[in-house]
Protein backbone atom coordinates (compact mmCIF):
# COMPACT_ATOMS: atom_id res chain seq x y z
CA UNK A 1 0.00 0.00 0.00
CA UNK A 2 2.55 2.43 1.13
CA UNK A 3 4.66 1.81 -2.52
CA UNK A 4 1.03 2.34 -4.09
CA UNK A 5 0.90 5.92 -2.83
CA UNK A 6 4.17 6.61 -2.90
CA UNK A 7 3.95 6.18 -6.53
CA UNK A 8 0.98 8.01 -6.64
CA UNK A 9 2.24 10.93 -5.17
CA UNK A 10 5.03 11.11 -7.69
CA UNK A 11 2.89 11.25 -10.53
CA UNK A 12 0.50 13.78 -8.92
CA UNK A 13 3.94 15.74 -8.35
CA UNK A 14 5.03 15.46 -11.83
CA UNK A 15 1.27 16.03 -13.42
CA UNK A 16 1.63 19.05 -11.62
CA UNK A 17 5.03 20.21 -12.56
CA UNK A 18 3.92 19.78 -16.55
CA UNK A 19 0.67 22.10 -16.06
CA UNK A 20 2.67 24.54 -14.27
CA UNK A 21 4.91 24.91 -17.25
CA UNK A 22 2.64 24.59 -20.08
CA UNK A 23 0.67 27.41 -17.85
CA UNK A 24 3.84 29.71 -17.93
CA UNK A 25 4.40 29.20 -21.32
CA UNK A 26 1.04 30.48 -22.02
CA UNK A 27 1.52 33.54 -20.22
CA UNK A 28 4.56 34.54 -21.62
CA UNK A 29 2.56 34.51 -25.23
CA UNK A 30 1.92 38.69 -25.85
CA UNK A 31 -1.26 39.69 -27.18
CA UNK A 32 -2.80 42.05 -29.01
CA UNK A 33 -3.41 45.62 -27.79
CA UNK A 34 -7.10 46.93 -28.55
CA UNK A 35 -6.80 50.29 -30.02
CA UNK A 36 -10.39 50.07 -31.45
CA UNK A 37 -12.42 49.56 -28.21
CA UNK A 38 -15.81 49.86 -29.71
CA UNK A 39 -17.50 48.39 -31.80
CA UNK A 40 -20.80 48.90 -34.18
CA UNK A 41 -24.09 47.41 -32.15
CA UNK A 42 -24.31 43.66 -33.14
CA UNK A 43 -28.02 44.10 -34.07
CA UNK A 44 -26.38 46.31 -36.82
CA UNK A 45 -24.10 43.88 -37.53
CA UNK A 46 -26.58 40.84 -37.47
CA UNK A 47 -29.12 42.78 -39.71
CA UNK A 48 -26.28 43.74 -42.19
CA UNK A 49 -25.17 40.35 -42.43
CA UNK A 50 -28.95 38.44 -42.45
CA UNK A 51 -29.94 40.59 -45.25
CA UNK A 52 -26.74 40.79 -47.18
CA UNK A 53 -27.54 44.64 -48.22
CA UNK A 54 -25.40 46.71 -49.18
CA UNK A 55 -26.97 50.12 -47.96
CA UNK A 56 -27.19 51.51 -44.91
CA UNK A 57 -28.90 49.67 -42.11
CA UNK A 58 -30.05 51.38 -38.87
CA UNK A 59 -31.12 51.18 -35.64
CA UNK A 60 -32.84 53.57 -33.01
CA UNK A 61 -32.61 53.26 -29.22
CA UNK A 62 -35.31 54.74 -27.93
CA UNK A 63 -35.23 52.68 -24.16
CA UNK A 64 -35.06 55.39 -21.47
CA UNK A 65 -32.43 53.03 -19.25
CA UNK A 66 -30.01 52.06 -22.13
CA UNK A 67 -30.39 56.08 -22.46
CA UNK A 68 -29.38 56.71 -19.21
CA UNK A 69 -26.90 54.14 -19.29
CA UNK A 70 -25.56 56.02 -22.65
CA UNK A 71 -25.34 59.00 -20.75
CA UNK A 72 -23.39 57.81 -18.16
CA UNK A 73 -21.11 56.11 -19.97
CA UNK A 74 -20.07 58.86 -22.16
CA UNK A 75 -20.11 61.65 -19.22
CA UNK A 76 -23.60 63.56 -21.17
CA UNK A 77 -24.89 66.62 -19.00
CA UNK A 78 -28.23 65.59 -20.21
CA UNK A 79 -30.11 62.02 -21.32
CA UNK A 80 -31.07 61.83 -24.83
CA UNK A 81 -34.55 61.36 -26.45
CA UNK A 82 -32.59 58.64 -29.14
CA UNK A 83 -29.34 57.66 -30.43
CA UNK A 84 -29.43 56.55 -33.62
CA UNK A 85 -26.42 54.02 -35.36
CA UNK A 86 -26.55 54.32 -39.13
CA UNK A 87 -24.25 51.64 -40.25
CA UNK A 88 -23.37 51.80 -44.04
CA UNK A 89 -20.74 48.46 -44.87
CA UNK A 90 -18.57 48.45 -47.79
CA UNK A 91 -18.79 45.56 -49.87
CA UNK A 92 -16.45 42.76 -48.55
CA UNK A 93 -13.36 42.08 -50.87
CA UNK A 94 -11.39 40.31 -48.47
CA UNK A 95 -10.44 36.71 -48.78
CA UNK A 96 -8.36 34.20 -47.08
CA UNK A 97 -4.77 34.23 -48.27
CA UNK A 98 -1.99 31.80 -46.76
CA UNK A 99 1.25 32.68 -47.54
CA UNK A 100 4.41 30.48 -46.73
CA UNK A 101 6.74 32.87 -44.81
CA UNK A 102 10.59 32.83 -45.55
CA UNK A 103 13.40 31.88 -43.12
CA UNK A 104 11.56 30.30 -39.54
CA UNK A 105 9.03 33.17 -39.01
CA UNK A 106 5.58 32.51 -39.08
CA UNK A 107 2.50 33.64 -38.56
CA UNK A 108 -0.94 32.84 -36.65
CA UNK A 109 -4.21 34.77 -36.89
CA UNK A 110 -7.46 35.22 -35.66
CA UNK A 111 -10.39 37.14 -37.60
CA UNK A 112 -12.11 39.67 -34.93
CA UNK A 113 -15.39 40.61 -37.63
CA UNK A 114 -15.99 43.75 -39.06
CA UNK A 115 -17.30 47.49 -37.48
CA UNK A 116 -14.23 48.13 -34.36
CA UNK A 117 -13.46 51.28 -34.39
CA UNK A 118 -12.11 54.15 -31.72
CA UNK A 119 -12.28 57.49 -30.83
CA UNK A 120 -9.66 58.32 -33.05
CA UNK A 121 -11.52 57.05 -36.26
CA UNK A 122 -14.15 59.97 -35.43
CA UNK A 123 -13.99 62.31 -38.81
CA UNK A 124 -16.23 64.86 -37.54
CA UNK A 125 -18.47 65.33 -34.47
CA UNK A 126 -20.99 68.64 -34.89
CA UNK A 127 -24.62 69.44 -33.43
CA UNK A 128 -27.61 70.65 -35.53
CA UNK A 129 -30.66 72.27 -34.37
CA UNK A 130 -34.45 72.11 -35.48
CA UNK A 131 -36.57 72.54 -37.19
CA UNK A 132 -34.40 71.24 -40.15
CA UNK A 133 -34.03 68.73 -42.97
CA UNK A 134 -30.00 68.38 -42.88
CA UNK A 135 -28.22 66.56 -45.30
CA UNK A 136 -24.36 65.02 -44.86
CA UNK A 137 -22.28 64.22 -47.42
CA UNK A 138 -18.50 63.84 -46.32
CA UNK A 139 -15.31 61.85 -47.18
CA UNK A 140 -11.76 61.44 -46.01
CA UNK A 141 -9.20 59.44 -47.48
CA UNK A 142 -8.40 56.01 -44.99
CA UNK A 143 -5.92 53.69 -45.24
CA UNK A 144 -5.36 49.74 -44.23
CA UNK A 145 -3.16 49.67 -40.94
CA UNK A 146 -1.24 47.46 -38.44
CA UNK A 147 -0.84 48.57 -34.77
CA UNK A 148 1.98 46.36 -32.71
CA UNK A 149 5.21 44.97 -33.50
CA UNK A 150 6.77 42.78 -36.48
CA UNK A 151 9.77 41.41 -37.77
CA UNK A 152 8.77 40.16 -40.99
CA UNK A 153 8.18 42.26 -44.15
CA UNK A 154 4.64 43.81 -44.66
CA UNK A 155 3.72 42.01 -47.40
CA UNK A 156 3.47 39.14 -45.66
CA UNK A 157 1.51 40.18 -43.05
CA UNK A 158 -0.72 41.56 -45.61
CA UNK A 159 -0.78 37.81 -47.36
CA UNK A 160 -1.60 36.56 -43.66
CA UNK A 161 -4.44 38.63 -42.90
CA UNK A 162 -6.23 39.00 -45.89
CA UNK A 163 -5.94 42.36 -47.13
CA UNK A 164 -2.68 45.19 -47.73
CA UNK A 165 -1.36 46.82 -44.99
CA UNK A 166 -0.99 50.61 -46.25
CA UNK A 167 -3.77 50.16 -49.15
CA UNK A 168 -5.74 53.55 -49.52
CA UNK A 169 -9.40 54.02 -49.63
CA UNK A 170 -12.18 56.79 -49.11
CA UNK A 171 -14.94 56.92 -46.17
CA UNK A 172 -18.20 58.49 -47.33
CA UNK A 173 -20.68 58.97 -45.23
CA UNK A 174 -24.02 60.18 -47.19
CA UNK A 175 -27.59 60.84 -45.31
CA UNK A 176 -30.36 63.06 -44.22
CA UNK A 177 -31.98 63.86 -41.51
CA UNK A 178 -35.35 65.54 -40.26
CA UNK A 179 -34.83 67.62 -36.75
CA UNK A 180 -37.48 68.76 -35.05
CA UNK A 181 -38.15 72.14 -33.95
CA UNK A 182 -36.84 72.66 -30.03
CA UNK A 183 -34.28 69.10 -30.94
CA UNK A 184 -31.43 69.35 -31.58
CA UNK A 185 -28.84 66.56 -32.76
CA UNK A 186 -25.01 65.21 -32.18
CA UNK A 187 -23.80 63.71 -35.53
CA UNK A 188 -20.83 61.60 -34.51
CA UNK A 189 -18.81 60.36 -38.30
CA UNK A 190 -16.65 57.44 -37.75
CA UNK A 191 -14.70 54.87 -40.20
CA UNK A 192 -15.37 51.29 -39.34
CA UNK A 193 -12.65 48.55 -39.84
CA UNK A 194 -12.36 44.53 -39.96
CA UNK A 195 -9.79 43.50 -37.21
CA UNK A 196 -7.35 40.11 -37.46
CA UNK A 197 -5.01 39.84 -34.43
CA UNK A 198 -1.92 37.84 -35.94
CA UNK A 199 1.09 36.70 -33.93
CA UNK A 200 4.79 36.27 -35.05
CA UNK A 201 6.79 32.91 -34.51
CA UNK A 202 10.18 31.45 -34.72
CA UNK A 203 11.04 28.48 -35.14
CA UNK A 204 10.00 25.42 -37.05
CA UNK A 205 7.12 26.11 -39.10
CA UNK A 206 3.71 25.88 -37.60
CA UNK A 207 4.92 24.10 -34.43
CA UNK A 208 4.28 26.66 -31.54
CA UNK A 209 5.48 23.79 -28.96
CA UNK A 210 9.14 24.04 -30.61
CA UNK A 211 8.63 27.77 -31.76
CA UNK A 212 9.17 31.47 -29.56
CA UNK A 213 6.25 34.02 -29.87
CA UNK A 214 8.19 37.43 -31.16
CA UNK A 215 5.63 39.73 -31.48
CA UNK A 216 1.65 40.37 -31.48
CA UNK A 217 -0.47 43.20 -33.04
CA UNK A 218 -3.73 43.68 -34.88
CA UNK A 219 -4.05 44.90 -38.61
CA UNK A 220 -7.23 47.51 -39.40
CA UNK A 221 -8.83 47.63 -42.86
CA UNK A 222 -11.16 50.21 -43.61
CA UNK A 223 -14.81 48.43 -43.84
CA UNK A 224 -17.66 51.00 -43.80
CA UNK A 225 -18.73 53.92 -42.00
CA UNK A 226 -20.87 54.67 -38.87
CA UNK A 227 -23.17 57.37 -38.17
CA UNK A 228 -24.15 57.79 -34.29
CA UNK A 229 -26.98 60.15 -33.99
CA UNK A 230 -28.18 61.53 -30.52
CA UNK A 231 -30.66 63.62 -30.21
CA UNK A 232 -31.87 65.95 -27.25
C-alpha cells in the first residue's frame, strides 16, 4: 500500500510540474493591444449580415435606461430622447490568403469581424438644431493599418491577414436627416474597420510547442462607415 501511494504521489507531483509549465508558457505569449475599443451594435451587424444589403442599415434606441446608461457612460450633462447608429458596410473584398513565410518566421491569426473602431476614427463630431431637414455628405481618405510589433516584411503580413497593410481608400458617409423644432442633434462620423489579431513565430514552421512568440499586433482595414446620432 505504502509503494502504491508513494507512486501516486510522484505522478500527482510530476502532473503538476507539466501544467505549471505549459501554464507559464502560455503567459509569456503577448497579445494584441485593442486600439479600437468599440464596436458597431451587433443588431447592426446581425441585420447587415442576415440581409446581405449593401446600404445603410439602422437602428434607433429609444429605451429610457439604455439612455441613461448612454449617458453615463459617455459623461452627457443631459439624457437623450434617441441615439441613432446608421451603419453603411462596404462591400467585402477580403479573402483568405496563406502565404508560406521565408526563413523560420511565421505567422498565426485570428479574424475579430468587421465594425471596431475608436475614438480616433471619429472624422467629424458637430450638433444641428431644429426645425431642419440636414443633409451630410463627407469623405476622407483612410488607409489599411497594423498597430503592434513585427519582424517580418509587410507584405506578408498583408498575405496573412487577408488584405494590404498601407492600401488607400475613401470613407463616405451620405444621409439626411429631419430635426425637429426645439431638438437638436449630435452627428458623430466614424470609419469602421475589420480586425485580425496575428502573432509572429520562430522556429519550425507551424509548431508553436518548438517555436518562440516574437511579437503580437492587430491589422485595421477600412470596412464601412458609422453614423451615431443623438438627439436631445
Amino acid at each position: 500500500m505504502k509503494k502504491v501511494s508513494i507512486t501516486s504521489m510522484i505522478l500527482l507531483l510530476v502532473c503538476s510540474l507539466f501544467v505549471s509549465v505549459v501554464s507559464a508558457d502560455a503567459d509569456n505569449i503577448p497579445q494584441p493591444k485593442n486600439s479600437k475599443p468599440y464596436r458597431v451594435p451587433f443588431e447592426l451587424l446581425n441585420q447587415q449580415s442576415m440581409s446581405n444589403q449593401k446600404g445603410a442599415v439602422t437602428i434607433t434606441i429609444t429605451d429610457p435606461q439604455k439612455l441613461k446608461e448612454i449617458a453615463l457612460e459617455e459623461g452627457l450633462n443631459e439624457v437623450p430622447k434617441s441615439v441613432e447608429y446608421e451603419y453603411f458596410p462596404n462591400e467585402n473584398s477580403n479573402k483568405d490568403i496563406y502565404s508560406l513565410l521565408a526563413n523560420e518566421y511565421w505567422l498565426t491569426t485570428e479574424d475579430r469581424g468587421r465594425g471596431h473602431y475608436s475614438s480616433s476614427d471619429m472624422y467629424k463630431e458637430f450638433y444641428v438644431y431644429g426645425p431642419d431637414t440636414f443633409k451630410i455628405s463627407e469623405d476622407t481618405e483612410v488607409y489599411s493599418k497594423k498597430d503592434g510589433s513585427l519582424n517580418v516584411e509587410l507584405y506578408i503580413l498583408s498575405g496573412a491577414v487577408g488584405f494590404e497593410i498601407g492600401r488607400r481608400d475613401t470613407s463616405r458617409w451620405e444621409s439626411v436627416t429631419t430635426i425637429a423644432k426645439n431638438e437638436k442633434i449630435r452627428f458623430q462620423l466614424y470609419t469602421t474597420h475589420h480586425k485580425v489579431d496575428y502573432w509572429e513565430w520562430f522556429g519550425p514552421k507551424y509548431n508553436k510547442k518548438s517555436s518562440k512568440c516574437t511579437a503580437a499586433g492587430s491589422a485595421y482595414n477600412p470596412d464601412g462607415v458609422l453614423i451615431k446620432k443623438t438627439t436631445f
